[in-house]
C-alpha atoms as a PDB file:
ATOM      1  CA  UNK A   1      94.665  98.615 112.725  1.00  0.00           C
ATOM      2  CA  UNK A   2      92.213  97.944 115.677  1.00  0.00           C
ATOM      3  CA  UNK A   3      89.289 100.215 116.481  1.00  0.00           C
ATOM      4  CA  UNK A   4      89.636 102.656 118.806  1.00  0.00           C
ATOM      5  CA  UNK A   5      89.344 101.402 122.632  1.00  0.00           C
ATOM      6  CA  UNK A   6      88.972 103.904 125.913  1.00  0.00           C
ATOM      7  CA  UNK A   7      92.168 103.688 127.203  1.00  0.00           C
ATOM      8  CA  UNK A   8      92.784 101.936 130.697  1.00  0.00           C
ATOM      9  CA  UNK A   9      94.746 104.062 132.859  1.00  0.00           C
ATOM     10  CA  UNK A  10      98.462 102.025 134.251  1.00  0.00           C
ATOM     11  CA  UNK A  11      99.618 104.401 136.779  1.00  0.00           C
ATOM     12  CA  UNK A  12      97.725 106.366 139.561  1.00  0.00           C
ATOM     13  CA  UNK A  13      99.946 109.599 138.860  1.00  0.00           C
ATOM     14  CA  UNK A  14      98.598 111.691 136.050  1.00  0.00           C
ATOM     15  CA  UNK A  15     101.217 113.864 135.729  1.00  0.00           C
ATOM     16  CA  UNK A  16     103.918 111.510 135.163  1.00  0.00           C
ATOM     17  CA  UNK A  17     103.102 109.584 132.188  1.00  0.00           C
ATOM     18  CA  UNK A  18     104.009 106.325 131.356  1.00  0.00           C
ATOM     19  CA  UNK A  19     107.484 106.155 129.101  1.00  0.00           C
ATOM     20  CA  UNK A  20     107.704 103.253 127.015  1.00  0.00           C
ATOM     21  CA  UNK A  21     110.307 102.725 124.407  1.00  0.00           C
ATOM     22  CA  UNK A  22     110.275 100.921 121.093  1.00  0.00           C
ATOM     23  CA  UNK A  23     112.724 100.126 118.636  1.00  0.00           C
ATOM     24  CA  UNK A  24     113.341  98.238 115.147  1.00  0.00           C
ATOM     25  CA  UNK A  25     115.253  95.077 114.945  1.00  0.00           C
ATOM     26  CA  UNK A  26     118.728  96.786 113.933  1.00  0.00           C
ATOM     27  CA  UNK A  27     118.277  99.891 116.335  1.00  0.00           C
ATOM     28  CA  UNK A  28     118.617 102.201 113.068  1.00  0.00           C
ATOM     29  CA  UNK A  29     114.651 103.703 114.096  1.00  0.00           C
ATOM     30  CA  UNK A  30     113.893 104.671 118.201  1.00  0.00           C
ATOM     31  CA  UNK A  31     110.661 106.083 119.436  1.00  0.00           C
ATOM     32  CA  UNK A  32     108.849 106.943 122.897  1.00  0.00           C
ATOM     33  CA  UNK A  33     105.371 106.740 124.057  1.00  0.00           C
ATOM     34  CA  UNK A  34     104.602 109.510 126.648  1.00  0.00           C
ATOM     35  CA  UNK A  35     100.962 108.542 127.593  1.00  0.00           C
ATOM     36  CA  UNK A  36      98.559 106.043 127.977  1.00  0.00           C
ATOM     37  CA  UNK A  37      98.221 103.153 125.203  1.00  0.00           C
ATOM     38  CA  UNK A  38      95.215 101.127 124.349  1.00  0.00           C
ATOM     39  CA  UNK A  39      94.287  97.134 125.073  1.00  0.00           C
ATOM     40  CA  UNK A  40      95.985  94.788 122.831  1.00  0.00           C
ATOM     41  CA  UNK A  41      94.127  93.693 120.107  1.00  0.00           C
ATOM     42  CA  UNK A  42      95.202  90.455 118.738  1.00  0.00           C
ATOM     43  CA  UNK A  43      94.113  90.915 114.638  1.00  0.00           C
ATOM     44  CA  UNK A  44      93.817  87.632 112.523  1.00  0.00           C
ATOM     45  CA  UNK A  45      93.076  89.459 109.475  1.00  0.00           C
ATOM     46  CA  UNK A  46      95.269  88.120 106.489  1.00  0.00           C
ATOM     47  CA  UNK A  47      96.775  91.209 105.710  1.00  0.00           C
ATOM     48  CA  UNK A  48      97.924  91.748 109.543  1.00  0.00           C
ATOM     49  CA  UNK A  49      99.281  88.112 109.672  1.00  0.00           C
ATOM     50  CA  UNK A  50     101.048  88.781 106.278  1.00  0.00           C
ATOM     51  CA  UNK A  51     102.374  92.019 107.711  1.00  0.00           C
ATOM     52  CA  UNK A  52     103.144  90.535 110.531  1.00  0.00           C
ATOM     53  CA  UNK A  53     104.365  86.702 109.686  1.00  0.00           C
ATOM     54  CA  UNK A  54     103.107  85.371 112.708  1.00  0.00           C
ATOM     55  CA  UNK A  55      99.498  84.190 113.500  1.00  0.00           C
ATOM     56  CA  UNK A  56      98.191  87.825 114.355  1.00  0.00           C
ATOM     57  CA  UNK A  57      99.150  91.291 114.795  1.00  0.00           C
ATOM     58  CA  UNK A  58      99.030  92.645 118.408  1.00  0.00           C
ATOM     59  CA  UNK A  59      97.562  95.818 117.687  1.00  0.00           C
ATOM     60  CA  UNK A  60      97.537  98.757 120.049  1.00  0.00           C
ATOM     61  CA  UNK A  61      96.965 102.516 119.883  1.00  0.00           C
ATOM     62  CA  UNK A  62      98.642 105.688 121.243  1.00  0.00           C
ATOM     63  CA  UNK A  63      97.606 109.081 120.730  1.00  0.00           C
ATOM     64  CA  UNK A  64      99.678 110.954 117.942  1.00  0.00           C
ATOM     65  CA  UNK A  65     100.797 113.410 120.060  1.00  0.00           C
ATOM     66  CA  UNK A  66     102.584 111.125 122.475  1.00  0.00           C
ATOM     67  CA  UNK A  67     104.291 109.400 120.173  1.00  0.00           C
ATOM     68  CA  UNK A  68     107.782 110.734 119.849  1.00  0.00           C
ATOM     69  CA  UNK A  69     110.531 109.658 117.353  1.00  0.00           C
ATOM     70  CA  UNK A  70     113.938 109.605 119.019  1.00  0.00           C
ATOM     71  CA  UNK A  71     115.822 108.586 115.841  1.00  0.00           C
ATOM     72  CA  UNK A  72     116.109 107.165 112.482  1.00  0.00           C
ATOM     73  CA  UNK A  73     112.540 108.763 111.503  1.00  0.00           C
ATOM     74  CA  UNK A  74     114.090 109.130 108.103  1.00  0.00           C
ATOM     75  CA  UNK A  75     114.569 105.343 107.763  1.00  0.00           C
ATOM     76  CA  UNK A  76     110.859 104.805 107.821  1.00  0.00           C
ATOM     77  CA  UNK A  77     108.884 103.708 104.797  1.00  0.00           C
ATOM     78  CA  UNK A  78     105.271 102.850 104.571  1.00  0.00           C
ATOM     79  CA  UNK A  79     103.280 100.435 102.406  1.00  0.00           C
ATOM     80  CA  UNK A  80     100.000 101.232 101.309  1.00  0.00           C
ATOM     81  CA  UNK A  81      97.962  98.013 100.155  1.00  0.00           C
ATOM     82  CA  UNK A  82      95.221  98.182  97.615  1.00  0.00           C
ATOM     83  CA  UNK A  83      91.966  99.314  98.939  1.00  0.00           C
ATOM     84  CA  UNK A  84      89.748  96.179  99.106  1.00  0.00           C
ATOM     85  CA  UNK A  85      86.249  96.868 100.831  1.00  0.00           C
ATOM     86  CA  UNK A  86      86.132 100.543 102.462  1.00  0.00           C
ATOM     87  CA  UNK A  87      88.734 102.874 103.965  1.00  0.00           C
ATOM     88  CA  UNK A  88      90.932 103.294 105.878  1.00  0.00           C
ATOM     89  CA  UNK A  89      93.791 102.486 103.345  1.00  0.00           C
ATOM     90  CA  UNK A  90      95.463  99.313 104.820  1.00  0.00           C
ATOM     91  CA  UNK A  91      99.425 100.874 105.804  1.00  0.00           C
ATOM     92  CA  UNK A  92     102.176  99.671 107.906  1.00  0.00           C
ATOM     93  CA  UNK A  93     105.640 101.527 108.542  1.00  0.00           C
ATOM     94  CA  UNK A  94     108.279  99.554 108.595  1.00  0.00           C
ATOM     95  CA  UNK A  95     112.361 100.362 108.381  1.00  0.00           C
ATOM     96  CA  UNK A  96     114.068 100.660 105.186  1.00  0.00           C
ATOM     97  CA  UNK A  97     117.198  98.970 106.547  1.00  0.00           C
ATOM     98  CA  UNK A  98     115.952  95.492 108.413  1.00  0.00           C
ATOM     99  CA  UNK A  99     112.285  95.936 107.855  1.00  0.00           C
ATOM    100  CA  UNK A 100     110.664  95.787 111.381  1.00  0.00           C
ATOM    101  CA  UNK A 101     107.101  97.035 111.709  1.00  0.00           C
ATOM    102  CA  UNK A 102     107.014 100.945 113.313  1.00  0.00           C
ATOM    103  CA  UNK A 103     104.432 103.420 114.295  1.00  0.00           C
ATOM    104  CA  UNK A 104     101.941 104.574 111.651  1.00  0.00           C
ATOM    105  CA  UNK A 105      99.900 107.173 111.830  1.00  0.00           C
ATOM    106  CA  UNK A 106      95.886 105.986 111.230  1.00  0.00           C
ATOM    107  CA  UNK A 107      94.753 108.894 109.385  1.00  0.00           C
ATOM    108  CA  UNK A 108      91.842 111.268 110.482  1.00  0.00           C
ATOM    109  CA  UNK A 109      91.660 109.365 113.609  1.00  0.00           C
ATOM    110  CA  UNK A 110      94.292 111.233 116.350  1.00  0.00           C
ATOM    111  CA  UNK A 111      95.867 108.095 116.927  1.00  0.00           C
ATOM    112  CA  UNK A 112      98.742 105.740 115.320  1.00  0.00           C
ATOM    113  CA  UNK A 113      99.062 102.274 115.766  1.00  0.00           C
ATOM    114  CA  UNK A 114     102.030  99.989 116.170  1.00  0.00           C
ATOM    115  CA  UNK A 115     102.585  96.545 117.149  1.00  0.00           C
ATOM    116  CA  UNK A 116     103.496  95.111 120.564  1.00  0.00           C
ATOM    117  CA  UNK A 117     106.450  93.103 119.401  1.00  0.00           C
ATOM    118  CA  UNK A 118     108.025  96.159 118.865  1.00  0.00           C
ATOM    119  CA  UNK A 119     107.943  97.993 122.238  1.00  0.00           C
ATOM    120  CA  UNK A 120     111.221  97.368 124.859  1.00  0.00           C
ATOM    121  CA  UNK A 121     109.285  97.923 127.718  1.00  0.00           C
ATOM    122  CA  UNK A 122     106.230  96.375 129.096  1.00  0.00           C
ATOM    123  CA  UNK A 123     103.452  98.510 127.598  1.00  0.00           C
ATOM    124  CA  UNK A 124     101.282  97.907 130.834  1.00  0.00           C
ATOM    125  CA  UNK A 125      98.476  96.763 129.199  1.00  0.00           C
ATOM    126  CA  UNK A 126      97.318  93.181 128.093  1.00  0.00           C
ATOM    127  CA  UNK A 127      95.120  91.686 125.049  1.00  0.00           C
ATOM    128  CA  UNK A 128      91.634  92.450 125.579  1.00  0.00           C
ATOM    129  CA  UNK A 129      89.977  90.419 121.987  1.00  0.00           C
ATOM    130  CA  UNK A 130      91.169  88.892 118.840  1.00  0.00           C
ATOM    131  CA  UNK A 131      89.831  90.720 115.233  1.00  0.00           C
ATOM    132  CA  UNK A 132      88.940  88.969 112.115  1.00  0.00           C
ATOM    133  CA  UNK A 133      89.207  84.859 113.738  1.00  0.00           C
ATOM    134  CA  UNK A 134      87.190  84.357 110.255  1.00  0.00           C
ATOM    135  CA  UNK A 135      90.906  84.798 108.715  1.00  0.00           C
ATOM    136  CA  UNK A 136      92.590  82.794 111.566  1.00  0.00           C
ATOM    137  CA  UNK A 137      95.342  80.815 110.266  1.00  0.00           C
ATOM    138  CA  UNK A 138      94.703  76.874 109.901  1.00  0.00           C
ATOM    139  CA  UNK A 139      97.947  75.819 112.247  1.00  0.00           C
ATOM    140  CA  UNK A 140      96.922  78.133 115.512  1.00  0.00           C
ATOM    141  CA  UNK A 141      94.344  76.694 117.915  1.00  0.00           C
ATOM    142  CA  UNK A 142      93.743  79.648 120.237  1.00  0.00           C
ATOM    143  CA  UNK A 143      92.852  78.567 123.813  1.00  0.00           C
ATOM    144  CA  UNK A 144      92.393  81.811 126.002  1.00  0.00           C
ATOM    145  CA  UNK A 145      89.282  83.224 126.626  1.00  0.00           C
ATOM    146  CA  UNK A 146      89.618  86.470 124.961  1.00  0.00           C
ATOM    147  CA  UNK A 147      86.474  87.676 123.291  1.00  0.00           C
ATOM    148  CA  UNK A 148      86.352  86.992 119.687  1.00  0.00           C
ATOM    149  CA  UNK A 149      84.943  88.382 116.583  1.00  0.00           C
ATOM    150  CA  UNK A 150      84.849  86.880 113.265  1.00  0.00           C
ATOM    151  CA  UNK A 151      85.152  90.118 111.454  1.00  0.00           C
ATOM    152  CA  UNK A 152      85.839  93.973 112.742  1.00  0.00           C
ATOM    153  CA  UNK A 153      84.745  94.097 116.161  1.00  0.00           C
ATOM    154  CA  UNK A 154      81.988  97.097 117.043  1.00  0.00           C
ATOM    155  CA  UNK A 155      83.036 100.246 117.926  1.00  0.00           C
ATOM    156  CA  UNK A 156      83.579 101.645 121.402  1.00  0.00           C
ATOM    157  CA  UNK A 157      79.719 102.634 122.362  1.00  0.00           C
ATOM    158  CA  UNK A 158      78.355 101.582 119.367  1.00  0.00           C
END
């Protein structure tokens, strides 16, 4: 899952936060974002792509607590991968009946992740870098001029 970015505010009105909904493939799992989500990160690792079965995962954060499950919560099942280098543990949620990627949870952080391709609405927020090009697959020839890391990008102020 991407590092954690500051958060670019969408909407001049604090008090009314942003609602943005998300769904599974067969409608089975619903959820709602209540609050601001990060930048897109666009992650070529192999285990995102794998995850993912496209060219990258389009990564993006949203605080835990405004993450909201509106149904099917009891449909979700997570994979934990094998531990390769350091933690985190790589995970991804995903629904038992047609196997879409969902929300998970990035442990110890205050935030969970999920992927773009699974939000209805426009999230308000656009790609910002790509994660891991190192990995990128052979077929994709990436021409926009996102900043680009070959491995995990640097952390916010560090």
């Amino acid at each position: 899952m991407p590092e954690t970015p500051s958060p670019e505010p969408r909407s001049s009105h604090p008090a009314t936060p942003p609602l943005i909904r998300g769904s599974c493939l067969c409608g089975a799992v619903a959820f709602e974002v209540r609050g601001e989500l990060t930048p897109i990160q666009l992650c070529h690792a192999t285990r995102c792509r794998k995850a993912t079965g496209g060219a990258f995962a389009p990564e993006l954060l949203v605080a835990d607590a405004d993450l909201h499950w509106l149904k099917g919560r009891e449909a979700v099942r997570v994979y934990e991968a094998p531990l390769l280098e350091e933690p985190p543990a790589y995970r991804r949620a995903f629904c038992a009946h047609c196997g879409s990627p969902l929300p998970q949870a990035i442990e110890g952080t205050g935030f969970t992740g999920l992927l773009a391709g699974v939000l209805d609405d426009d999230p308000g927020t656009r790609p910002f870098r790509h994660a891991f090009t190192d990995h990128q697959a052979a077929w994709l020839d990436t021409v926009d001029a996102l900043p680009r890391f070959g491995g995990r990008p640097p952390r916010p102020g560090g």
